[in-house]
N, C-alpha and C. Protein backbone atom coordinates (compact mmCIF):
# COMPACT_ATOMS: atom_id res chain seq x y z
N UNK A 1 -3.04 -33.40 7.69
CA UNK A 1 -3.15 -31.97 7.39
C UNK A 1 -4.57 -31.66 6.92
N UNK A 2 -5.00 -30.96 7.80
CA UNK A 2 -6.75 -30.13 7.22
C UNK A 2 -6.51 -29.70 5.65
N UNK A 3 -7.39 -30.35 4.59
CA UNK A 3 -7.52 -29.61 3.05
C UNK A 3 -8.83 -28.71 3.40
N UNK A 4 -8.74 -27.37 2.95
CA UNK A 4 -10.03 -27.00 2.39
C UNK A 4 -10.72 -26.18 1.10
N UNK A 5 -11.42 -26.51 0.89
CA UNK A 5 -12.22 -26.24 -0.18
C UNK A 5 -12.29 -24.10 -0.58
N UNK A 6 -11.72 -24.03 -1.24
CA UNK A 6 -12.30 -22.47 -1.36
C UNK A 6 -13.20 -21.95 -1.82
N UNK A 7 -13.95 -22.80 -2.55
CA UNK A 7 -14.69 -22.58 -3.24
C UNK A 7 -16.02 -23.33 -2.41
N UNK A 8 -15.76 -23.42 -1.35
CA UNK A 8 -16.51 -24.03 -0.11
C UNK A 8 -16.78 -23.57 0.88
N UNK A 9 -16.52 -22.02 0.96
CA UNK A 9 -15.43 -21.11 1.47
C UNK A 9 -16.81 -19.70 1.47
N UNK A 10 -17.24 -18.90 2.63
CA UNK A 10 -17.38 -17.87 1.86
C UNK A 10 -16.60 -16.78 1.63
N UNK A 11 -16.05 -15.62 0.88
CA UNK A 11 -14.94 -14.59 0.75
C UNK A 11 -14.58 -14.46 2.07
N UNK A 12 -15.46 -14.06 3.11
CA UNK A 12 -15.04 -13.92 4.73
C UNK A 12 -13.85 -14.65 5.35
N UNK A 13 -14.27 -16.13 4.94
CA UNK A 13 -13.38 -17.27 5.32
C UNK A 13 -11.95 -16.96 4.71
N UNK A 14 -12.42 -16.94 3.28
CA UNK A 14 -11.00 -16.98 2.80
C UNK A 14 -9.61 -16.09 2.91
N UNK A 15 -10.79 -14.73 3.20
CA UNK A 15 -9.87 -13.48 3.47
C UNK A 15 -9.02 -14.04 4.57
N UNK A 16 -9.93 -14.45 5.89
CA UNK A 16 -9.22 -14.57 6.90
C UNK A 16 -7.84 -15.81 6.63
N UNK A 17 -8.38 -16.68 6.03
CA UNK A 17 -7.40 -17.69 5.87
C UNK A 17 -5.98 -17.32 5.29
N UNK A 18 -6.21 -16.30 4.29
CA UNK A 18 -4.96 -15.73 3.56
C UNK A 18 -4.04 -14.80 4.48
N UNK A 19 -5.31 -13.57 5.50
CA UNK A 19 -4.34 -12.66 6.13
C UNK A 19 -3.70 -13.67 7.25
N UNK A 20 -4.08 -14.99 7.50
CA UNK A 20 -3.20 -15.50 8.67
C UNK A 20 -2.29 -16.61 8.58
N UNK A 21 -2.33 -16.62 6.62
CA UNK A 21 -1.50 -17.29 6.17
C UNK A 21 -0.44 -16.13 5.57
N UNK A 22 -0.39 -15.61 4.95
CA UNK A 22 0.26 -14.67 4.04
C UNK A 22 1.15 -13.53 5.15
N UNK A 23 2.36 -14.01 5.81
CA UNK A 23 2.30 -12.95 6.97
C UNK A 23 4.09 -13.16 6.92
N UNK A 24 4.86 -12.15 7.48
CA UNK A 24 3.86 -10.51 7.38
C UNK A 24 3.99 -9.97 6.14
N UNK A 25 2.90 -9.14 5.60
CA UNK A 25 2.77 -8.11 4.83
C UNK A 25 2.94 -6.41 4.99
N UNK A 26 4.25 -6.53 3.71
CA UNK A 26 4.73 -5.21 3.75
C UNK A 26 2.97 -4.05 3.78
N UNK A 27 3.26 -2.79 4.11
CA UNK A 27 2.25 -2.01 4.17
C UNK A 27 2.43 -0.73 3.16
N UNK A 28 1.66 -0.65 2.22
CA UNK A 28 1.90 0.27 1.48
C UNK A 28 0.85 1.60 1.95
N UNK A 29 1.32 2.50 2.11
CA UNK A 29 0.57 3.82 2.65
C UNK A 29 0.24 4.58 1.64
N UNK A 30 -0.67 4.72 0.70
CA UNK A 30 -1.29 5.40 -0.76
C UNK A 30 -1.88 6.43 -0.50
N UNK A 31 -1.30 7.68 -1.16
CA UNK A 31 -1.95 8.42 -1.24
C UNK A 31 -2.44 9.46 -2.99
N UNK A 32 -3.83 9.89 -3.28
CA UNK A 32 -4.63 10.01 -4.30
C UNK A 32 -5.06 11.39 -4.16
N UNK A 33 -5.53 12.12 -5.39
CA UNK A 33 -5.72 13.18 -5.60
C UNK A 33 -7.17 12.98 -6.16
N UNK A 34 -8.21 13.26 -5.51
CA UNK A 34 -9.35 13.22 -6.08
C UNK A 34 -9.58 14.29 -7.13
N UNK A 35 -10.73 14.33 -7.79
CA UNK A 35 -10.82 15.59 -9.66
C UNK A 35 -11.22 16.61 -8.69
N UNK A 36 -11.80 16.95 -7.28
CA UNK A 36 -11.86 17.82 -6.88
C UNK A 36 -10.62 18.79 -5.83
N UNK A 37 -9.24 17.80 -6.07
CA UNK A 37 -8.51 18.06 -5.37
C UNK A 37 -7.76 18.05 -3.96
N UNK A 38 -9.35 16.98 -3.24
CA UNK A 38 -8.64 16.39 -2.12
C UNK A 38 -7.76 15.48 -1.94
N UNK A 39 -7.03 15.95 -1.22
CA UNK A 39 -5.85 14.66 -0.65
C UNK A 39 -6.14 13.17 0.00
N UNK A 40 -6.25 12.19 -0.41
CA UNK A 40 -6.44 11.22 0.09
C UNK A 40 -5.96 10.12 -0.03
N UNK A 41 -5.79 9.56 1.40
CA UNK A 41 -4.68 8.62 1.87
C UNK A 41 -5.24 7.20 2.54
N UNK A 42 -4.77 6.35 2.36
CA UNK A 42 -4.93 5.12 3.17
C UNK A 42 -3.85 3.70 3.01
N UNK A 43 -3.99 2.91 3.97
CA UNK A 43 -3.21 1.63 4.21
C UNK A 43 -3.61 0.70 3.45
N UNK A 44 -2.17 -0.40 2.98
CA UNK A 44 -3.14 -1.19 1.97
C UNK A 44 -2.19 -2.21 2.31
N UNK A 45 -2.48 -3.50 2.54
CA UNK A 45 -1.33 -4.49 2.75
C UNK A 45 -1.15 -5.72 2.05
N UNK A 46 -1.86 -5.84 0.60
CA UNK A 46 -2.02 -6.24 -0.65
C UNK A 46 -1.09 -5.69 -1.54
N UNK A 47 0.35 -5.78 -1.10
CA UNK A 47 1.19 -4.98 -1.54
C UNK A 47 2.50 -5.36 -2.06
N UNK A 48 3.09 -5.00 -3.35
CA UNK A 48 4.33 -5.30 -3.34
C UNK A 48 5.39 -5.30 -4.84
N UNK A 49 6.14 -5.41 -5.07
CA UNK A 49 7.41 -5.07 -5.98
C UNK A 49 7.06 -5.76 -7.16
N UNK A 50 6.74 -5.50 -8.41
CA UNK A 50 5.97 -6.16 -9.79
C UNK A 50 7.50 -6.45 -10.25
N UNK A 51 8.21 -5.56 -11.19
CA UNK A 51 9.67 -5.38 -11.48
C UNK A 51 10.51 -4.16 -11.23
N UNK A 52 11.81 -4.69 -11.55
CA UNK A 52 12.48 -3.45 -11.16
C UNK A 52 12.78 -2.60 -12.92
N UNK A 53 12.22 -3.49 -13.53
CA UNK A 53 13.03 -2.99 -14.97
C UNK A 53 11.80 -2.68 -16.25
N UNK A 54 10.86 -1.40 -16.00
CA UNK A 54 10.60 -0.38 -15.58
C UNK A 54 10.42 -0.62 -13.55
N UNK A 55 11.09 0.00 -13.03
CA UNK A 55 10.62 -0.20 -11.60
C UNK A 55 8.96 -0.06 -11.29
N UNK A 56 8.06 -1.23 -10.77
CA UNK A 56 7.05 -1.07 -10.98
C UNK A 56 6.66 -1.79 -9.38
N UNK A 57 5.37 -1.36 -8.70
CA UNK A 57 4.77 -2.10 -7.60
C UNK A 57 2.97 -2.11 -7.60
N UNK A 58 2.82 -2.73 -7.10
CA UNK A 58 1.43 -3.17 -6.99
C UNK A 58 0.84 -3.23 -5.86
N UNK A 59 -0.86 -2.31 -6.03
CA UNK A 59 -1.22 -2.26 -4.65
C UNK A 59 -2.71 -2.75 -5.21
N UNK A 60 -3.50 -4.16 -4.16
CA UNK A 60 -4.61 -4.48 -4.64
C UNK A 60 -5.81 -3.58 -3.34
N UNK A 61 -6.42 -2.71 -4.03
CA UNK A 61 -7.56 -2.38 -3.34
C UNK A 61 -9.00 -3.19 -3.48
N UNK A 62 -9.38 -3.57 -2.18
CA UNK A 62 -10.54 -4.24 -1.98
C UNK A 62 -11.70 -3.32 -2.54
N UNK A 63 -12.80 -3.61 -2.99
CA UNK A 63 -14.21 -2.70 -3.36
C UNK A 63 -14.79 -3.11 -1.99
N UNK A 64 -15.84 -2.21 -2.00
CA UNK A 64 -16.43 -2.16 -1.02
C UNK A 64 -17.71 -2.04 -1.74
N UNK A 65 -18.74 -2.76 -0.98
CA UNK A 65 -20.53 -3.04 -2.02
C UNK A 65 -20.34 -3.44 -3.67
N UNK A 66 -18.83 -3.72 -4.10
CA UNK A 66 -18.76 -3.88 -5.39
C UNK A 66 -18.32 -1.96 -5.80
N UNK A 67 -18.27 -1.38 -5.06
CA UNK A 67 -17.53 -0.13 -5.60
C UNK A 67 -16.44 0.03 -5.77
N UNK A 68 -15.69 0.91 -6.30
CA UNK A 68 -13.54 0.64 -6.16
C UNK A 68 -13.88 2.21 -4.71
N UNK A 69 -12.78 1.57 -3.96
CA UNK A 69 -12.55 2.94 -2.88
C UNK A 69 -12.26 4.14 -3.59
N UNK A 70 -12.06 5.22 -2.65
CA UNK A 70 -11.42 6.19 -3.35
C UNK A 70 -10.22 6.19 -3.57
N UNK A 71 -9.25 5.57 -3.00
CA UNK A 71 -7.84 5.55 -3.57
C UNK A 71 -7.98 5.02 -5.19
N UNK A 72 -8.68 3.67 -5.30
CA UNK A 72 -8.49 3.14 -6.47
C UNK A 72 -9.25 4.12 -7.63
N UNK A 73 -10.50 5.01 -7.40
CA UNK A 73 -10.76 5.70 -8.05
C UNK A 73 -10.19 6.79 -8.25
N UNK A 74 -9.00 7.37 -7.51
CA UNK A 74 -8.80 8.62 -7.59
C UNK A 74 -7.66 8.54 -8.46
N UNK A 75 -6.92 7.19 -8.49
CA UNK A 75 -5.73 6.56 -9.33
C UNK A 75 -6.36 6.29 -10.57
N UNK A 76 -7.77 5.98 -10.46
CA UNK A 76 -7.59 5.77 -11.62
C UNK A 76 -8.46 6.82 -12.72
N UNK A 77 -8.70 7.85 -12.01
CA UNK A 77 -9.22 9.15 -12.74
C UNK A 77 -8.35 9.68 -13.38
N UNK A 78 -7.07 9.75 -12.11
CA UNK A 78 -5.90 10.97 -12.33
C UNK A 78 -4.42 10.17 -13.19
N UNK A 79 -4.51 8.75 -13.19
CA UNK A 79 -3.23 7.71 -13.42
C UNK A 79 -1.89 8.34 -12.56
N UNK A 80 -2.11 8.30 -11.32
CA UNK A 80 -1.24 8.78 -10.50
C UNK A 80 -1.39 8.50 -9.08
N UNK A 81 -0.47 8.05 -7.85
CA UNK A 81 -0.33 8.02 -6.89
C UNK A 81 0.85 7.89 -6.00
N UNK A 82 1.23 8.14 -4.71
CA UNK A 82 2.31 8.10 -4.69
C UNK A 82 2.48 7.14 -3.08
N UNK A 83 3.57 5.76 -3.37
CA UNK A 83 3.60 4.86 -2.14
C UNK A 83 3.94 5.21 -1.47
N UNK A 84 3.99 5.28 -0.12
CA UNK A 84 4.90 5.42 0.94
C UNK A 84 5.42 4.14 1.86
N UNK A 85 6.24 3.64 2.52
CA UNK A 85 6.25 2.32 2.87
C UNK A 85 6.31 3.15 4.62
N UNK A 86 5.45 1.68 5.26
CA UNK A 86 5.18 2.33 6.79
C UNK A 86 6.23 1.82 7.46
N UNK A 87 6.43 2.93 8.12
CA UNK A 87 7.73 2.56 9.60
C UNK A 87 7.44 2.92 10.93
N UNK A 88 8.01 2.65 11.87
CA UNK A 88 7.61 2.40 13.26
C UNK A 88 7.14 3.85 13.52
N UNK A 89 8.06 4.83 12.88
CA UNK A 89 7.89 5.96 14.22
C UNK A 89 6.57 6.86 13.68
N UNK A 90 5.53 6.67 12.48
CA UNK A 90 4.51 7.60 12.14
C UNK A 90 3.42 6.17 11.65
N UNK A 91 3.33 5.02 12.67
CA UNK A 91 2.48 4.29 12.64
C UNK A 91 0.83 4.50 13.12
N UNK A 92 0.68 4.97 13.99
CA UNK A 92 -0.39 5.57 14.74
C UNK A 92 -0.74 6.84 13.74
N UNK A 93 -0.36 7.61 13.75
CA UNK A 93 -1.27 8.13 12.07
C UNK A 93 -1.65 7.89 10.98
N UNK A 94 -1.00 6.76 10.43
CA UNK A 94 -1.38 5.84 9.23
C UNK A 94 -2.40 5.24 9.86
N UNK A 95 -2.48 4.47 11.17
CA UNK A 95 -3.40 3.82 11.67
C UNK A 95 -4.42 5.24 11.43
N UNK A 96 -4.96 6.22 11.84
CA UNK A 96 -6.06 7.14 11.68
C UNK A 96 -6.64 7.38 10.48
N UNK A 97 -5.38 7.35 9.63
CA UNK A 97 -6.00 7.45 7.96
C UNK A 97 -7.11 5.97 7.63
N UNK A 98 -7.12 4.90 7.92
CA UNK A 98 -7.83 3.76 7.64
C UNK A 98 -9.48 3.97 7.77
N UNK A 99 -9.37 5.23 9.45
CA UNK A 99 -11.03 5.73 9.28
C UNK A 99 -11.75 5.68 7.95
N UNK A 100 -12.95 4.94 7.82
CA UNK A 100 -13.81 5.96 6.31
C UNK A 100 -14.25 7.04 6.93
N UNK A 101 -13.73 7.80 6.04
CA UNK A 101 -14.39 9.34 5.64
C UNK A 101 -15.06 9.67 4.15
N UNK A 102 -15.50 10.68 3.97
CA UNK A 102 -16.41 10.62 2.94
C UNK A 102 -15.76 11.15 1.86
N UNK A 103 -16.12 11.19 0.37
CA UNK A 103 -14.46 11.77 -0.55
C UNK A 103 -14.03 13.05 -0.15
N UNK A 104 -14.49 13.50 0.58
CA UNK A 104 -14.30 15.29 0.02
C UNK A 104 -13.86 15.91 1.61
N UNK A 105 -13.36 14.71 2.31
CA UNK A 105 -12.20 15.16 3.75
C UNK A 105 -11.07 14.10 3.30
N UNK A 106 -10.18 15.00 3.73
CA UNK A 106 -8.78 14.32 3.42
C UNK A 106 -8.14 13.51 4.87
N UNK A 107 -7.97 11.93 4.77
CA UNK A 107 -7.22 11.41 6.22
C UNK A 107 -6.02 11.51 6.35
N UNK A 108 -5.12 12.57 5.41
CA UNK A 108 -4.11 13.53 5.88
C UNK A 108 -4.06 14.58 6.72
N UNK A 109 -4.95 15.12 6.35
CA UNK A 109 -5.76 16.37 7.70
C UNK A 109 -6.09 15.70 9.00
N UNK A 110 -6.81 14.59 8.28
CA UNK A 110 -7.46 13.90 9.85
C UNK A 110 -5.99 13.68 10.69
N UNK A 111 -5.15 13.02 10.26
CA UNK A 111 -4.50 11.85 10.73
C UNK A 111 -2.88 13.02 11.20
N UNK A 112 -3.32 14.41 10.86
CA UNK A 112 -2.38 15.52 11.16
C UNK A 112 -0.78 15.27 10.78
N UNK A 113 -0.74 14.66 9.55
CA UNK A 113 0.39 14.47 8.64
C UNK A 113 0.32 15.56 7.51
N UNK A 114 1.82 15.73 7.02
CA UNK A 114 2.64 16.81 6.21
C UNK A 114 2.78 16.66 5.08
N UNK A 115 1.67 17.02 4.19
CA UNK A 115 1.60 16.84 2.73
C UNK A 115 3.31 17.53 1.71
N UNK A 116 3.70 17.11 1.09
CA UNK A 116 4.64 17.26 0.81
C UNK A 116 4.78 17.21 -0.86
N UNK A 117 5.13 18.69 -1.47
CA UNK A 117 4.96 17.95 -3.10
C UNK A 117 5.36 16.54 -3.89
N UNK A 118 5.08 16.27 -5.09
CA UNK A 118 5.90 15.37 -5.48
C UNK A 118 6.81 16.33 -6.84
N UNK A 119 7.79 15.26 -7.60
CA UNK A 119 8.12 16.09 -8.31
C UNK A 119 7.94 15.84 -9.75
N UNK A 120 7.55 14.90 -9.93
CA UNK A 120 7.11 14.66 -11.14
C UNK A 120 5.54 14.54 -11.42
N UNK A 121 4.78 14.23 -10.56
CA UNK A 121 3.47 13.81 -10.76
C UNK A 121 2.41 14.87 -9.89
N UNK A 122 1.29 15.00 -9.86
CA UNK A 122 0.39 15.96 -9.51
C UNK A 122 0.32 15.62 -7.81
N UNK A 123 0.11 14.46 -7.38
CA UNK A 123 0.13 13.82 -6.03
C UNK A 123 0.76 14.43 -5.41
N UNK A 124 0.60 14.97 -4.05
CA UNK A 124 1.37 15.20 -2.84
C UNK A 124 1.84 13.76 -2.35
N UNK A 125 3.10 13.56 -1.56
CA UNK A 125 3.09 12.52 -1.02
C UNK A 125 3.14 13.30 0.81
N UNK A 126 4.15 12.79 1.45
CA UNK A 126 3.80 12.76 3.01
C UNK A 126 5.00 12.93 3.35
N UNK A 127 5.17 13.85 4.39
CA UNK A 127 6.96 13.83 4.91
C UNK A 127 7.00 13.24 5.82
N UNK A 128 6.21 12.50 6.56
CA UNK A 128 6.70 11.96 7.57
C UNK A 128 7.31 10.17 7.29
N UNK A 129 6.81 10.14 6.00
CA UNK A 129 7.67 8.74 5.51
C UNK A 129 9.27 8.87 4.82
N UNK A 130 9.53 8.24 5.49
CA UNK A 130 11.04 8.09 5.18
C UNK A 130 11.60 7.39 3.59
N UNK A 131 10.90 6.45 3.13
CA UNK A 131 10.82 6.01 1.40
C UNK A 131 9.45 6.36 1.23
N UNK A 132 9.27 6.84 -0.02
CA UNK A 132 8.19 7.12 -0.64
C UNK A 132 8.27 7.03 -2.51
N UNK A 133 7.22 6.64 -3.27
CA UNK A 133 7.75 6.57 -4.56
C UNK A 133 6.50 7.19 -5.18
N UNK A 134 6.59 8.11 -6.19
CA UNK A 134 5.71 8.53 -6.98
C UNK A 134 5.67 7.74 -8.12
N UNK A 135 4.31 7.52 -8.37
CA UNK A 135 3.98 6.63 -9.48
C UNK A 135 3.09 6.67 -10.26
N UNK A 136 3.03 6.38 -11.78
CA UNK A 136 2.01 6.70 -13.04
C UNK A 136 1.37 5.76 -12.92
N UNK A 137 0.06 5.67 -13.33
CA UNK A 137 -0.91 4.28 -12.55
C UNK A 137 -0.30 3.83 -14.58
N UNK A 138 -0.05 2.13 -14.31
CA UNK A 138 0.01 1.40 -15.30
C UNK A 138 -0.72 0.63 -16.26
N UNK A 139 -1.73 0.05 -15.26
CA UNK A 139 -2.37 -1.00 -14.93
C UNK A 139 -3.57 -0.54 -14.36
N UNK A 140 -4.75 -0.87 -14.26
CA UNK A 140 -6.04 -1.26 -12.97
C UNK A 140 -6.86 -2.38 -13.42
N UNK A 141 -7.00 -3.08 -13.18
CA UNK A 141 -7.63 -4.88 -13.23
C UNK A 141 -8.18 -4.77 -12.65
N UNK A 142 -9.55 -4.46 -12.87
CA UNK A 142 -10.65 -5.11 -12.15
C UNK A 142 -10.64 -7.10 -11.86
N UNK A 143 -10.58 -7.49 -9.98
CA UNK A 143 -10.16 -8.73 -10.75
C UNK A 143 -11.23 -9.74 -9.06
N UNK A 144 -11.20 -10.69 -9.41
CA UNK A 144 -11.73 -11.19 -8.30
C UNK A 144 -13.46 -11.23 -8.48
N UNK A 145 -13.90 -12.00 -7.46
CA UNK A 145 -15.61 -11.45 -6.92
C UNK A 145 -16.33 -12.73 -7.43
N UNK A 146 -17.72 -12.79 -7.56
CA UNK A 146 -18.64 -13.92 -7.83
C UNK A 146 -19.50 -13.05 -8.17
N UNK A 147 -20.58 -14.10 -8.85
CA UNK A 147 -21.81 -13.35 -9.75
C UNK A 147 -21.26 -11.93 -10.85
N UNK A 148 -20.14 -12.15 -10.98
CA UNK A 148 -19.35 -11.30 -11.98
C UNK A 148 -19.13 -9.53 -11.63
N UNK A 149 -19.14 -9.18 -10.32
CA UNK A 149 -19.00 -8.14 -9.76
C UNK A 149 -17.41 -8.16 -9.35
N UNK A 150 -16.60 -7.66 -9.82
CA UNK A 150 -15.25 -7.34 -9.14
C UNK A 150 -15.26 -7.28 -7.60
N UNK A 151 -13.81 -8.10 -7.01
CA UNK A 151 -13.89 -7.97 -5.72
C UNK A 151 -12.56 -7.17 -5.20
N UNK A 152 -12.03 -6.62 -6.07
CA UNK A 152 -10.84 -5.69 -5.78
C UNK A 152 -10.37 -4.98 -7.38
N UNK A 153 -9.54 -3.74 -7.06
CA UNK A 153 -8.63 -3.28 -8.06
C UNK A 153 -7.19 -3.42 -7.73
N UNK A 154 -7.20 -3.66 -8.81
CA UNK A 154 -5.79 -4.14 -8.72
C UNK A 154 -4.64 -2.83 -9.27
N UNK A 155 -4.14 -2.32 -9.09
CA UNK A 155 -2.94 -0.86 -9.48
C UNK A 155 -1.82 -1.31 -9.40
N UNK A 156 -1.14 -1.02 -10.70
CA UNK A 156 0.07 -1.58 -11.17
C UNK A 156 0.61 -0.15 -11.01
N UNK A 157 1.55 0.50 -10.46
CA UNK A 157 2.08 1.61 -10.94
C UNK A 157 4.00 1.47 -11.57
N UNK A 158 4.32 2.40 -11.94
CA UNK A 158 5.69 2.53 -12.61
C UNK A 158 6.13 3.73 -11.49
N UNK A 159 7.20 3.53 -11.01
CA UNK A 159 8.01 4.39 -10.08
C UNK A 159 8.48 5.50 -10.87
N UNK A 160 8.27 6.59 -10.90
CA UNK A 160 9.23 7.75 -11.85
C UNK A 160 9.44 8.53 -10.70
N UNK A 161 9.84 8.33 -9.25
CA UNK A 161 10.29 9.11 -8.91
C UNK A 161 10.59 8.57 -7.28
N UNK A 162 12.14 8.18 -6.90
CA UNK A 162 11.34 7.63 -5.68
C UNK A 162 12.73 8.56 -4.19
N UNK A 163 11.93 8.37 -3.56
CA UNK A 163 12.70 9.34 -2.73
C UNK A 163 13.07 8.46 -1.06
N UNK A 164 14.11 8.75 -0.59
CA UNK A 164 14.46 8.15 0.68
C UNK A 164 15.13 9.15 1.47
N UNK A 165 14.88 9.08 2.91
CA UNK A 165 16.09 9.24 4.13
C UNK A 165 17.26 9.30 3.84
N UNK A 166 17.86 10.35 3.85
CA UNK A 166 19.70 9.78 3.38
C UNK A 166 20.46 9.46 4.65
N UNK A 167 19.71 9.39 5.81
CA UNK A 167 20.24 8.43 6.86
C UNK A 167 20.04 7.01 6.58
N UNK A 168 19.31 6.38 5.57
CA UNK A 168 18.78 4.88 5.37
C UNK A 168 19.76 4.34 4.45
N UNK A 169 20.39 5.60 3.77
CA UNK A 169 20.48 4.67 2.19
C UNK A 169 22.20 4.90 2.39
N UNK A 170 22.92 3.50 1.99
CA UNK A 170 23.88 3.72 2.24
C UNK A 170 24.69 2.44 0.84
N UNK A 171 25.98 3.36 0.16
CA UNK A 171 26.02 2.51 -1.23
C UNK A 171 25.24 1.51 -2.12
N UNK A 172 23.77 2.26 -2.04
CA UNK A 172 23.06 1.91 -3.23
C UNK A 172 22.01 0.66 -2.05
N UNK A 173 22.58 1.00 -0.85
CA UNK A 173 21.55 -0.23 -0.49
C UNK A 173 20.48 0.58 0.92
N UNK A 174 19.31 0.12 1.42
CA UNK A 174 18.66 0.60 2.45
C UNK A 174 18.96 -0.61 3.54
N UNK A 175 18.88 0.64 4.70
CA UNK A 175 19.63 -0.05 6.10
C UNK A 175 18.02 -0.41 6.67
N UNK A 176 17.78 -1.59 6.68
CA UNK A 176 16.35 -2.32 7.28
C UNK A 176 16.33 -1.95 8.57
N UNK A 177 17.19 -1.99 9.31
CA UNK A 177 17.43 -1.71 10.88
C UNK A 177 16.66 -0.03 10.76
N UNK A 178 17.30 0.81 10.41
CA UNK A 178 17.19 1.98 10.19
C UNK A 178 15.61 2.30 9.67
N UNK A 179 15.40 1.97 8.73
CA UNK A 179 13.60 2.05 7.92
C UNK A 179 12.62 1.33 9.41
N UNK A 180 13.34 0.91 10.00
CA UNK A 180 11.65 -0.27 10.75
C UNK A 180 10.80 -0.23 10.26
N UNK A 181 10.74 -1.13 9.14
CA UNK A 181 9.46 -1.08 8.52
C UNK A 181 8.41 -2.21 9.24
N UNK A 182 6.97 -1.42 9.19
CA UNK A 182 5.91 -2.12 10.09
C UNK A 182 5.33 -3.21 9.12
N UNK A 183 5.02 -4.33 9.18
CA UNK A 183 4.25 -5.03 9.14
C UNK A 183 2.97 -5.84 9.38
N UNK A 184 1.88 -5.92 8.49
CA UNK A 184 0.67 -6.09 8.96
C UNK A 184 0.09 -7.81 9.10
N UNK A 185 -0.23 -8.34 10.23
CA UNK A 185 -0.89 -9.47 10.10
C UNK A 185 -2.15 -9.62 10.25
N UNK A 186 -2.39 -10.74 11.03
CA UNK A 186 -4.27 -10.54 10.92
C UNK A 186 -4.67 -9.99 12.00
N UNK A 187 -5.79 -9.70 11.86
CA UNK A 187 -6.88 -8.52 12.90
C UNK A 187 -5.92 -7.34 13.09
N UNK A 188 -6.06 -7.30 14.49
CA UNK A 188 -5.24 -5.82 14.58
C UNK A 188 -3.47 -6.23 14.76
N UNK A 189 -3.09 -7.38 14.52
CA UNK A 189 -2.10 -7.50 14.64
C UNK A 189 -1.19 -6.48 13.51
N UNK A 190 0.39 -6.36 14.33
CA UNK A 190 0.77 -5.54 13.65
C UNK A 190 2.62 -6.47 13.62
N UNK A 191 3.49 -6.49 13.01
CA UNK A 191 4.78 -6.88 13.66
C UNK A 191 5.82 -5.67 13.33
N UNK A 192 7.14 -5.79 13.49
CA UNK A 192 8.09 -4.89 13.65
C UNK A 192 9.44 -6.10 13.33
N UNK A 193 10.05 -5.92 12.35
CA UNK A 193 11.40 -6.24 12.04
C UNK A 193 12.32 -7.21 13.02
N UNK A 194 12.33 -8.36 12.88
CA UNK A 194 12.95 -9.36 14.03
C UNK A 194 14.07 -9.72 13.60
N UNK A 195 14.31 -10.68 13.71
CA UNK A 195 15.87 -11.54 13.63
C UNK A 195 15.98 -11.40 12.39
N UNK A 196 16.89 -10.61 11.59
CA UNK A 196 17.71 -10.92 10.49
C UNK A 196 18.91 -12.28 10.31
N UNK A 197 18.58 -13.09 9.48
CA UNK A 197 20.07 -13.53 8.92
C UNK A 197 20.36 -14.10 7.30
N UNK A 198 21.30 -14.34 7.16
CA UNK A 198 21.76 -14.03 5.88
C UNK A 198 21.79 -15.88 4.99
N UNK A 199 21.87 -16.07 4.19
CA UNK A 199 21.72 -17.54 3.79
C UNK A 199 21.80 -17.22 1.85
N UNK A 200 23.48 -17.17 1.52
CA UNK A 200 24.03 -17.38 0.28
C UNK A 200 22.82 -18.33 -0.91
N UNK A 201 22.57 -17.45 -2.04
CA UNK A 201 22.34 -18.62 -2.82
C UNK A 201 22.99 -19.63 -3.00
N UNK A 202 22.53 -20.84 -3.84
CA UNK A 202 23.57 -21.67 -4.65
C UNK A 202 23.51 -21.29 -5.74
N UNK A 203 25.03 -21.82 -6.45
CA UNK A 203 25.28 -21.47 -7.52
C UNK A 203 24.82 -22.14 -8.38
């Protein structure tokens, strides 16, 4: 078996090594309220379920030149954002939101998706997602990087509000078949929901 060194490694390498190890990754679709009031949205696949007890999830945004993006800044101006989880049938517009644009155009406009209030928090979320959760930012960790520059933020949020399809949700549980939720691997790879089966704990 090949060992390698990570620290042998430059970030390039390693990224790649993780997105084509770490697979698939759920896709969290974020969207942020900048202090000037634009809407702004993007894909993040550094993503996933902290606890359920405050219900809490985590989305790690990469910096870019050592800056936090605007999602991570706009979360963490406002302590607010709201997830959406991606599914098959409004994939290709999430794909448009990933464009950079500059803070002050929204890739909700671009990407010709349906801003939608939330109800507890200032954030619009998106109607064309079928689960979506509004969330109070908890957390932001600056965490990662070399020469002591952060290489991502890290956003812990707390769910206070989460909303679903009532075609999905059926006695307290979501129908996976039903959500197709998309999955991201490496490069432009993308996957889609395969063989389910079931395998009992032990007691």
């Amino acid at each position: 078996m090949l060992s390698l060194n990570p620290e042998k490694m430059t970030p390039l390498e390693c990224y790649k090594f993780l997105i084509g190890a770490v697979i698939p990754r759920p896709i969290a679709f974020v969207t942020t309220l900048s202090k000037d009031g634009v809407l702004n949205a993007a894909p993040f696949s550094f993503f996933n379920v902290v606890t359920p007890d405050p219900p809490m999830v985590s989305v790690s945004v990469q910096r870019q030149d050592g800056k936090p993006k605007d999602t991570a800044r706009n979360a963490m101006d406002r302590g607010q954002f709201v997830v959406h989880i991606v599914s098959e049938p409004y994939t290709e517009p999430i794909n448009q939101t990933s464009a950079t644009l500059p803070p002050d155009q929204s890739e909700v406009e671009l990407a010709g998706l349906t801003p939608v209030p939330s109800e507890v928090i200032e954030v619009p979320g998106v109607r064309e997602a079928r689960v979506r959760m509004e969330c109070v930012l908890q957390h932001a960790l600056p965490l990662g990087g070399r020469e002591g520059t952060p290489a991502c933020d890290l956003l812990i949020g707390r769910v206070v509000r989460f909303h679903i399809d009532e075609s999905l949700y059926r006695d307290g549980r979501i129908d996976p078949h039903q959500l197709a939720p998309v999955a991201r691997l490496a490069g432009n790879d993308y996957g889609l929901l395969g063989r389910v089966f079931t395998l009992e704990r032990p007691k």
